[in-house]
N, C-alpha and C. Protein backbone atom coordinates (compact mmCIF):
# COMPACT_ATOMS: atom_id res chain seq x y z
N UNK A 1 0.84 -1.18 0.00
CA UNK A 1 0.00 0.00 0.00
C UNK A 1 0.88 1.25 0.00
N UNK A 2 0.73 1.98 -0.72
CA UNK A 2 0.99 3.89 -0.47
C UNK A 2 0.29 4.64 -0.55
N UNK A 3 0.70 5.42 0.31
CA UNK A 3 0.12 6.80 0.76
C UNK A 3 -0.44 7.77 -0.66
N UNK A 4 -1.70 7.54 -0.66
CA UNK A 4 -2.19 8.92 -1.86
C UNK A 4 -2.35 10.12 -1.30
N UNK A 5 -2.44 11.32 -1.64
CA UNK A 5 -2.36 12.57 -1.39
C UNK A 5 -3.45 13.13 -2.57
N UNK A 6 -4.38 13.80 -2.32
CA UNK A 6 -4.85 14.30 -2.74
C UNK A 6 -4.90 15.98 -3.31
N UNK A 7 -5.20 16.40 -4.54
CA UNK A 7 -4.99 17.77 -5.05
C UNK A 7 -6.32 18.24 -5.45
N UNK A 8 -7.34 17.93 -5.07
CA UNK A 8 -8.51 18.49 -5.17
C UNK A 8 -9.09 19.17 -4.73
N UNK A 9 -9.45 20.22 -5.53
CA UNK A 9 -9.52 21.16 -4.35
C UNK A 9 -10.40 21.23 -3.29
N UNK A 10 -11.53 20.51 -3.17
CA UNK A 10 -11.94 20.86 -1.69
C UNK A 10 -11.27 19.51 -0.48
N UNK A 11 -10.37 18.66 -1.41
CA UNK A 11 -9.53 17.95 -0.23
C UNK A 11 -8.55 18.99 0.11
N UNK A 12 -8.10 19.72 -0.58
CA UNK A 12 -6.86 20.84 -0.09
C UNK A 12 -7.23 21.95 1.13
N UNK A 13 -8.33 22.58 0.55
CA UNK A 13 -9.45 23.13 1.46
C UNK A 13 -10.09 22.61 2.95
N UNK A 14 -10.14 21.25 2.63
CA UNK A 14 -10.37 21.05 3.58
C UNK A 14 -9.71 20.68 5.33
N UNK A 15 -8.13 20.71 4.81
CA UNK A 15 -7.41 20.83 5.49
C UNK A 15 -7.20 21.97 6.67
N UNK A 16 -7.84 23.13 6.03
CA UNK A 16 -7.69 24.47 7.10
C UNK A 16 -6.44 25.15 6.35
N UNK A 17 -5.84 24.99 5.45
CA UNK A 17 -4.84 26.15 4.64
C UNK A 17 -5.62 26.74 3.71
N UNK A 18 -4.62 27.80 3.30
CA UNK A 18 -5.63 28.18 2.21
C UNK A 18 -5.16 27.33 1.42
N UNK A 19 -5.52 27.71 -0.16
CA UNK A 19 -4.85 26.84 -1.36
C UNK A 19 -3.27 26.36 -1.79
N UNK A 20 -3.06 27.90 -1.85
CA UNK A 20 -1.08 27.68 -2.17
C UNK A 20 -0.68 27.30 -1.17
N UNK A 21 -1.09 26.99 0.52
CA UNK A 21 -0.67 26.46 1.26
C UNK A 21 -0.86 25.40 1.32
N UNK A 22 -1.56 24.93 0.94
CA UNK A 22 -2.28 23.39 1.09
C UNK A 22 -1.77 22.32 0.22
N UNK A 23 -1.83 23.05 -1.22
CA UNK A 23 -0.96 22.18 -2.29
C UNK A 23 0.37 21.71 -1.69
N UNK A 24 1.01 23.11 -1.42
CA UNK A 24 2.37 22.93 -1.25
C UNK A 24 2.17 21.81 -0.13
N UNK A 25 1.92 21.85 1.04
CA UNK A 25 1.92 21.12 2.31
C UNK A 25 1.57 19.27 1.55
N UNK A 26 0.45 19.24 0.79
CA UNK A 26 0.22 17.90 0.60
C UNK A 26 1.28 17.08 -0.67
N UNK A 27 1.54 18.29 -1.72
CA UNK A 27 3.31 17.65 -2.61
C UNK A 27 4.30 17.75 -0.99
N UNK A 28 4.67 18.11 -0.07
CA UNK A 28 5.61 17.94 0.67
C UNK A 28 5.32 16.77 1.53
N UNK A 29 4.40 16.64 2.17
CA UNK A 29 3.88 15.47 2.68
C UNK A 29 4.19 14.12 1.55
N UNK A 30 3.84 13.75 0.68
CA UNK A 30 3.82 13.31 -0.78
C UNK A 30 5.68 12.99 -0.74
N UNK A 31 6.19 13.89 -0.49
CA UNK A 31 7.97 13.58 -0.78
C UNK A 31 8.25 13.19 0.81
N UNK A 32 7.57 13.65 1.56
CA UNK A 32 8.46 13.15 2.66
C UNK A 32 8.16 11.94 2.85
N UNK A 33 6.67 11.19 2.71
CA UNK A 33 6.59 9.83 2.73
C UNK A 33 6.69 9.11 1.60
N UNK A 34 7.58 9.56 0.27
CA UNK A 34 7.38 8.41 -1.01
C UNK A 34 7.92 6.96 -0.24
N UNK A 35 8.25 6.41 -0.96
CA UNK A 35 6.94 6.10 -2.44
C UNK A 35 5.62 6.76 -2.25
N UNK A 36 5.02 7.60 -3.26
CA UNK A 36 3.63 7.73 -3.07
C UNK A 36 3.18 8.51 -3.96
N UNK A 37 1.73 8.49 -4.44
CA UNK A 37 0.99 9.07 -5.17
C UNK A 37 0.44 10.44 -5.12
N UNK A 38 -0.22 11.24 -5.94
CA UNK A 38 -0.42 12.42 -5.74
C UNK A 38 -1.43 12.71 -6.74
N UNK A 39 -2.82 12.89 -6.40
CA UNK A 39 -4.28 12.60 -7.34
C UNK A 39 -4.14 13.97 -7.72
N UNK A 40 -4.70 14.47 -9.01
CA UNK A 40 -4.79 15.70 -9.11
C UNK A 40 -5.84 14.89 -10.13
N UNK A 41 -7.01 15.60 -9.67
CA UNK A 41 -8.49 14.97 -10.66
C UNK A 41 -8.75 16.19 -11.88
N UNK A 42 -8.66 15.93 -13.16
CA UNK A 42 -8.66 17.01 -14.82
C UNK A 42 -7.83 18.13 -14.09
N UNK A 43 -6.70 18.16 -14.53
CA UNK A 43 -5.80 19.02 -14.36
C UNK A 43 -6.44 20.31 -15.38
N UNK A 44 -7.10 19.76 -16.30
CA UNK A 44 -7.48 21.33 -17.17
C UNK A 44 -8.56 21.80 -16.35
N UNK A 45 -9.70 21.50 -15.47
CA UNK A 45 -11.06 22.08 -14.71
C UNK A 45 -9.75 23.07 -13.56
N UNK A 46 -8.72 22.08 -13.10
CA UNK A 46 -8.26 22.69 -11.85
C UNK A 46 -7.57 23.54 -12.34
N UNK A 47 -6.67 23.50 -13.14
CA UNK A 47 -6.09 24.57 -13.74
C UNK A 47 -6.68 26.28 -13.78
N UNK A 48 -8.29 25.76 -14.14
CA UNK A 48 -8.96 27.11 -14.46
C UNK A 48 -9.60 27.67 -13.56
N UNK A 49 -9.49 26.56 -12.03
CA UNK A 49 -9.92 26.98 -10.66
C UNK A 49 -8.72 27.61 -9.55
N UNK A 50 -7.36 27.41 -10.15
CA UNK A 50 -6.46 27.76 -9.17
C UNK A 50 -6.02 28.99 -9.49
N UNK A 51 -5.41 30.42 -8.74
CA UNK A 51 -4.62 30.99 -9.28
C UNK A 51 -3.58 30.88 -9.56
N UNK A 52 -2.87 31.37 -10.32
CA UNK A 52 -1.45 31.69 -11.13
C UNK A 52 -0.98 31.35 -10.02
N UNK A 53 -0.52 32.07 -9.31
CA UNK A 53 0.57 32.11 -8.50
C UNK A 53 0.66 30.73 -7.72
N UNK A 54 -0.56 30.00 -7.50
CA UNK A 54 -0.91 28.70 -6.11
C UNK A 54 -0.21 28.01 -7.97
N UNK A 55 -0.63 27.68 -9.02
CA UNK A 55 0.18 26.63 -9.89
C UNK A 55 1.49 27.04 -10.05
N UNK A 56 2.21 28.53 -10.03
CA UNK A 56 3.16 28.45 -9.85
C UNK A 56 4.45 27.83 -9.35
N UNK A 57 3.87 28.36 -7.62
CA UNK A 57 4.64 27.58 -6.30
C UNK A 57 4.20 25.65 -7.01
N UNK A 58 3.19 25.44 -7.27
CA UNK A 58 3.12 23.91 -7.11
C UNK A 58 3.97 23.37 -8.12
N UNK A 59 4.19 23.81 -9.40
CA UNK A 59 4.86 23.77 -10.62
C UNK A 59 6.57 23.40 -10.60
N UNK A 60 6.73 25.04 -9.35
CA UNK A 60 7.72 25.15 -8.97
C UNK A 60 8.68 23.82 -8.34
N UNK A 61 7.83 23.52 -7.27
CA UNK A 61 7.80 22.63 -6.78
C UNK A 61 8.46 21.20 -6.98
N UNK A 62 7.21 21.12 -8.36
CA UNK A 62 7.24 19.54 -8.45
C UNK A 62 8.84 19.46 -9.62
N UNK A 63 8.80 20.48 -10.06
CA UNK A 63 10.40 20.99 -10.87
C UNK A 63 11.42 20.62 -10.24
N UNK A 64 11.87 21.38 -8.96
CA UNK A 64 12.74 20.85 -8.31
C UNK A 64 13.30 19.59 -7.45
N UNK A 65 11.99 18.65 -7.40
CA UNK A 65 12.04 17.48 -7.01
C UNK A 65 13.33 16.47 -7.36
N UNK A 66 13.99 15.99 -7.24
CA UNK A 66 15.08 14.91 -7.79
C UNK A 66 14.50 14.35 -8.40
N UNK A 67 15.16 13.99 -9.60
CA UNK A 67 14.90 12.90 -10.43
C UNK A 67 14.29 11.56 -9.81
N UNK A 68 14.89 10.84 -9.00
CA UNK A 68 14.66 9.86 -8.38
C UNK A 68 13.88 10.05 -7.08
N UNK A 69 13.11 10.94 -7.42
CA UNK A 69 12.31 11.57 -6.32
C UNK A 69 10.86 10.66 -6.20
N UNK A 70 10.51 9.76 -5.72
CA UNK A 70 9.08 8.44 -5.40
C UNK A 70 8.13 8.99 -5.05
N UNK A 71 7.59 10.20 -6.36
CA UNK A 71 6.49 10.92 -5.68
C UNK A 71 5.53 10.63 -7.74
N UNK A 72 4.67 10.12 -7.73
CA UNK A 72 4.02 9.91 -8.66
C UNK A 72 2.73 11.05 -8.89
N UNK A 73 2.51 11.77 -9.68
CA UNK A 73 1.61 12.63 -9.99
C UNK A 73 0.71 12.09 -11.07
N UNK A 74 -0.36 11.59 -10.54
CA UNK A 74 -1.52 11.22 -11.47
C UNK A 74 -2.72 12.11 -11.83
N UNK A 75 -2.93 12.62 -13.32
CA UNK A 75 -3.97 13.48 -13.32
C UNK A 75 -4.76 13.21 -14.60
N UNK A 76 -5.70 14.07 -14.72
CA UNK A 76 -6.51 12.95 -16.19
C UNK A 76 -7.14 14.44 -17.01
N UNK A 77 -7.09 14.11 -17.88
CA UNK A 77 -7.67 15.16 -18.97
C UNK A 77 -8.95 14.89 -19.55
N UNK A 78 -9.75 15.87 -19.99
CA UNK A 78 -11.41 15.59 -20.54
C UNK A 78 -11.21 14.96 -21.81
N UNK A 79 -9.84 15.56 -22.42
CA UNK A 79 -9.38 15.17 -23.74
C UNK A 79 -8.24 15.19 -24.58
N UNK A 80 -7.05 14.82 -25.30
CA UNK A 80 -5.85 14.86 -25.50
C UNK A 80 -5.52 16.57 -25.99
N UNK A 81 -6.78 17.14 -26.53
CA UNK A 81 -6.91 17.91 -27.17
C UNK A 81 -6.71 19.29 -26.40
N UNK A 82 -7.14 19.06 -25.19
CA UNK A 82 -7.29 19.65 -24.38
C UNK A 82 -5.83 20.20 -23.75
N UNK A 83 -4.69 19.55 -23.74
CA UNK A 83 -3.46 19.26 -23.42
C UNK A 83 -2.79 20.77 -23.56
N UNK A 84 -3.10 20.80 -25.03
CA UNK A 84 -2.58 21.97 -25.33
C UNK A 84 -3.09 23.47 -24.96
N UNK A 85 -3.82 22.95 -24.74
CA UNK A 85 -4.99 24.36 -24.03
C UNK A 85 -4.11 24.91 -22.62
N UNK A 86 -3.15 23.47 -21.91
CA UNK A 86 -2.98 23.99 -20.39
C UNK A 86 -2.07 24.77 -20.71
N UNK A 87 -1.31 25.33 -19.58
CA UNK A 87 -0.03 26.64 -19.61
C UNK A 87 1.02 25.66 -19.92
N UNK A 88 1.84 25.85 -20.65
CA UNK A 88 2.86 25.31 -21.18
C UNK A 88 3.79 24.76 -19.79
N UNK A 89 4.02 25.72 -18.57
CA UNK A 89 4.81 24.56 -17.24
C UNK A 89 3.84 23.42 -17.04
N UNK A 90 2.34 23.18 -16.87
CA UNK A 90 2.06 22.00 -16.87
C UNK A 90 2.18 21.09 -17.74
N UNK A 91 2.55 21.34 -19.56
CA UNK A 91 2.78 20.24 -20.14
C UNK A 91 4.49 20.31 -19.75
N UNK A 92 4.78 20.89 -19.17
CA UNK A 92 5.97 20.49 -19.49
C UNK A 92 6.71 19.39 -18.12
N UNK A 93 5.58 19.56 -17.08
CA UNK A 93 5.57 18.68 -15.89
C UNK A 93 4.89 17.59 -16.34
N UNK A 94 3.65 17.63 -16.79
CA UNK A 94 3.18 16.06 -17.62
C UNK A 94 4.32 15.15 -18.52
N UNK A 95 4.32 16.19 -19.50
CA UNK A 95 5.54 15.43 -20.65
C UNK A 95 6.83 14.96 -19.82
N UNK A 96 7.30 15.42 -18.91
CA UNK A 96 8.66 14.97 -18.52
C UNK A 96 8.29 13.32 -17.67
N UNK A 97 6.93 12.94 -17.46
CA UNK A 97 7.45 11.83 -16.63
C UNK A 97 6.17 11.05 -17.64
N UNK A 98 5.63 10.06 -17.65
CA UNK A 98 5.48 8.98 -18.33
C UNK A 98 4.03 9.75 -18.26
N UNK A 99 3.46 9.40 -19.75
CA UNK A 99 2.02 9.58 -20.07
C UNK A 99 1.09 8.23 -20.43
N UNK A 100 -0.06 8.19 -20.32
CA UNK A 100 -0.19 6.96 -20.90
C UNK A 100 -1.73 7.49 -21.10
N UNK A 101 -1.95 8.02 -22.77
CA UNK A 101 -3.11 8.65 -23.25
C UNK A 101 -4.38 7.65 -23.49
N UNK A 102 -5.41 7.69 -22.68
CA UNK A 102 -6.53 6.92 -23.01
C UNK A 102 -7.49 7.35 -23.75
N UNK A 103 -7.92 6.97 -25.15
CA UNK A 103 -9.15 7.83 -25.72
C UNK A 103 -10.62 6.73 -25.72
N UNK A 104 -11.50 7.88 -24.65
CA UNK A 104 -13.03 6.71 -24.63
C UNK A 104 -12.22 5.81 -23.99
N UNK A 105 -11.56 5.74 -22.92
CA UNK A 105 -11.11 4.70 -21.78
C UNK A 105 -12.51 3.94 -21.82
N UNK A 106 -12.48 2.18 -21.36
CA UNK A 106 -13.06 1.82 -21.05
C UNK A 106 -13.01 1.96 -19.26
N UNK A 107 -13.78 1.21 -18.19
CA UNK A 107 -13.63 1.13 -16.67
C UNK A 107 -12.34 0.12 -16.54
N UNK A 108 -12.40 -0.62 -17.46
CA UNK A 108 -11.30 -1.81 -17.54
C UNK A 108 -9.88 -1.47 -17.82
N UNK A 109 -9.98 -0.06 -19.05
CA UNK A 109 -8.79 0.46 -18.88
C UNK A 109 -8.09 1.29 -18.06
N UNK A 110 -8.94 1.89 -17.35
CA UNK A 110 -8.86 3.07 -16.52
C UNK A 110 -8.42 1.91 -15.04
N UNK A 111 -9.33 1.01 -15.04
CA UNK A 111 -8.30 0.20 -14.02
C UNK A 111 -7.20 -0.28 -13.99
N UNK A 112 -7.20 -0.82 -15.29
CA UNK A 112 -5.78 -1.48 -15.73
C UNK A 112 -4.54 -0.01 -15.13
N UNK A 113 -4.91 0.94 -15.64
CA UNK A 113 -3.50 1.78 -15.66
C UNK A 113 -3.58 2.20 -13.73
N UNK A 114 -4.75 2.50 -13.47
CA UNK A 114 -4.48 2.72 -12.20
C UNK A 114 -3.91 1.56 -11.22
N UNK A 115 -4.14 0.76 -11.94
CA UNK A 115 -3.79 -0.85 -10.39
C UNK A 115 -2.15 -0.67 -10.66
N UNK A 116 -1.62 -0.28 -12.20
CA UNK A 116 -0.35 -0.58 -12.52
C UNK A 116 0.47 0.75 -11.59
N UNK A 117 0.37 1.46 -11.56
CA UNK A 117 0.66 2.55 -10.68
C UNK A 117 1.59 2.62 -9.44
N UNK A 118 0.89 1.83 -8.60
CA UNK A 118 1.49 1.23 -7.15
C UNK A 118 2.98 0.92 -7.98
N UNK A 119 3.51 -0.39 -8.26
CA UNK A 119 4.42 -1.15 -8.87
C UNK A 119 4.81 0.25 -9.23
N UNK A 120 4.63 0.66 -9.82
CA UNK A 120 5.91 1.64 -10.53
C UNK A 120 6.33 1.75 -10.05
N UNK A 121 5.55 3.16 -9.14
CA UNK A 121 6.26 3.83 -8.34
C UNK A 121 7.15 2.82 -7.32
N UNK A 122 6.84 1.52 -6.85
CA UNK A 122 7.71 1.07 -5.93
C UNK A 122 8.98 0.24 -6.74
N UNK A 123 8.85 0.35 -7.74
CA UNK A 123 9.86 0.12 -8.83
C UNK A 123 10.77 0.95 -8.79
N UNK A 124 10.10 2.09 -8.96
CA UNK A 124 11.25 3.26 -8.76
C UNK A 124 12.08 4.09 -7.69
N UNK A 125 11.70 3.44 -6.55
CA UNK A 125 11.87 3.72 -5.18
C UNK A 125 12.82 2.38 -5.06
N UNK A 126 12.58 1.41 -5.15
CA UNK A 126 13.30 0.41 -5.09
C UNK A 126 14.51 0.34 -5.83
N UNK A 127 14.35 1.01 -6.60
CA UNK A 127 15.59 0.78 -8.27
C UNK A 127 16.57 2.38 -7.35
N UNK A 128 15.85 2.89 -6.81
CA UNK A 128 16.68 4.76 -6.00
C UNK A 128 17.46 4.00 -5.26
N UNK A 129 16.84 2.95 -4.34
CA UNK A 129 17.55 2.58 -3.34
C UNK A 129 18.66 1.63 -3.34
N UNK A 130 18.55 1.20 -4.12
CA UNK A 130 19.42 -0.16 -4.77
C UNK A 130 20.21 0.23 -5.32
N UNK A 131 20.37 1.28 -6.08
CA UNK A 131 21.09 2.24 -6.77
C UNK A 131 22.06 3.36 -6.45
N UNK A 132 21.95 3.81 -4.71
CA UNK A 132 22.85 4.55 -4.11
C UNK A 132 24.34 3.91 -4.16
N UNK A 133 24.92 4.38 -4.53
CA UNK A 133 26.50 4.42 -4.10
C UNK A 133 26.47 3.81 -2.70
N UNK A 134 27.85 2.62 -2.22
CA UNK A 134 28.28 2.92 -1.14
C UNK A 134 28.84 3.99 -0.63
N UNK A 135 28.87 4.22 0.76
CA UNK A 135 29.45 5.50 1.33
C UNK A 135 30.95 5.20 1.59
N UNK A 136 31.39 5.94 0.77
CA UNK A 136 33.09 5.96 0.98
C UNK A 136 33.86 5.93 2.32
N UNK A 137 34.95 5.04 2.30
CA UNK A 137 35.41 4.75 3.42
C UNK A 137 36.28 6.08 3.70
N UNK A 138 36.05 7.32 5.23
CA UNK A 138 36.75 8.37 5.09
C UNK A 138 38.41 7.39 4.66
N UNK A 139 39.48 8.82 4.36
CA UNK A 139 40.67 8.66 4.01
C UNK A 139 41.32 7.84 4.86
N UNK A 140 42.20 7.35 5.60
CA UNK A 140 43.53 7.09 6.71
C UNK A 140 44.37 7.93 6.68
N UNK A 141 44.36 8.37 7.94
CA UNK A 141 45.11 9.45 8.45
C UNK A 141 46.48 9.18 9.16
N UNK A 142 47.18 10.15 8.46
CA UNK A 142 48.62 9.45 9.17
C UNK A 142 48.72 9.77 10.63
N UNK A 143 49.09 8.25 11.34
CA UNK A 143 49.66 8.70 12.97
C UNK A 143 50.70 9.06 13.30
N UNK A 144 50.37 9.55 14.03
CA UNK A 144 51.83 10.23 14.52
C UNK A 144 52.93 9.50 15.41
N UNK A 145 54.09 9.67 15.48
CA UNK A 145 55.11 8.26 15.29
C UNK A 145 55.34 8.63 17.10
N UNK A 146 55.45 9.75 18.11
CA UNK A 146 55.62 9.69 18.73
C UNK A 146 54.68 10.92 19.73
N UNK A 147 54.73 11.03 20.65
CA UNK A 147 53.64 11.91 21.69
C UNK A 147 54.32 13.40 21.26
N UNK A 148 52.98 14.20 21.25
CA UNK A 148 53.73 15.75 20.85
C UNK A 148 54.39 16.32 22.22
N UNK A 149 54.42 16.23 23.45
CA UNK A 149 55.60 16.16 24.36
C UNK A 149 57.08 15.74 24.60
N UNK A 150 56.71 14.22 24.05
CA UNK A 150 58.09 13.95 23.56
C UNK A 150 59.14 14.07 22.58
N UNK A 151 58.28 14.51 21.20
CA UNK A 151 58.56 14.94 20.33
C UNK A 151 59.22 16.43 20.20
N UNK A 152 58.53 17.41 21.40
CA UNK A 152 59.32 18.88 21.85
C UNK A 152 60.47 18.31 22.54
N UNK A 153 60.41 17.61 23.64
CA UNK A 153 61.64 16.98 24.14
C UNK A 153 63.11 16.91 23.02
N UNK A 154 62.52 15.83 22.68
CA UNK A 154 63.68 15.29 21.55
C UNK A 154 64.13 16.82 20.44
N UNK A 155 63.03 17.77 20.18
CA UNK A 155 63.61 18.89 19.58
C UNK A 155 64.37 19.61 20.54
N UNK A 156 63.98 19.94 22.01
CA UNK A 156 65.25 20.75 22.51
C UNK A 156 66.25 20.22 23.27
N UNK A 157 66.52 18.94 23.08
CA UNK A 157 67.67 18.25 23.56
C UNK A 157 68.48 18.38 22.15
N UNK A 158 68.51 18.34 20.48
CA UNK A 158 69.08 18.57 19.36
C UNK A 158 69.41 20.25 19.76
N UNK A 159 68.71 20.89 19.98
CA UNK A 159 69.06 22.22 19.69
C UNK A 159 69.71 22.65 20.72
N UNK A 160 70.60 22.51 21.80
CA UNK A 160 71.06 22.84 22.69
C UNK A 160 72.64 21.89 23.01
């Protein structure tokens, strides 16, 4: 199981933030517990319900995320056509991570892609983790051959 997060707006709302607070808070929630999902229901209706600035920060946001960042953003369109209609940072947050265009979805397809979902994302969380570098062994440090007392010693017994 993972954690979904919701972007709708009266789940955002209903939290007690306002909007640009709320988004932001539930994509951060969303990264701090990935693996996990992140519903955003017709990104073109919400689009034309949020202000500029609340898709901004969220845009912003989901931009700076790491690559290997286990946060999945699922959202659905009325129509492919429609795509082009949004502000060019949301296609350009759609287009960068995997699309998978349904036209006249059946319920069967719309399940199919949602059941497949889970697995990814823990595909890709799994493949992050498996994938870190070991942590380098620090350097070896040279010891020192004798006590820094005795070592003044032995210098002012030479110099005298």
């Amino acid at each position: 199981k993972l954690p979904v997060y919701s972007l709708a707006i009266d789940s955002v709302l209903a939290g007690g933030r306002g909007l640009e607070e709320g988004c932001l808070f539930i994509l951060s929630e969303a990264k701090r517990n990935q693996p996990s999902i992140v519903w955003m229901p017709c990104i073109d209706t919400w689009c034309g319900c949020v202000s500029v600035s609340c898709q901004a920060a969220l845009v912003t946001m989901l931009n700076t995320m790491a690559v290997d960042t286990s946060v999945c953003l699922v959202t659905t369109l009325q129509s492919e056509a429609q795509m082009q209609e949004l502000p060019e940072e949301w296609r350009a947050v759609i287009c960068k991570g995997a699309t998978v265009p349904l036209c006249q979805p059946t319920t069967a397809d719309v399940h199919q892609v949602l059941s497949s979902i889970p697995s990814m994302v823990k595909e890709v969380a799994w493949n992050k983790n498996r994938s870190k570098p070991a942590a380098a062994s620090p350097p070896e440090l040279p010891v020192a051959d004798e006590q820094p007392q005795a070592a003044a010693e032995k210098e002012a017994e030479m110099n005298t």
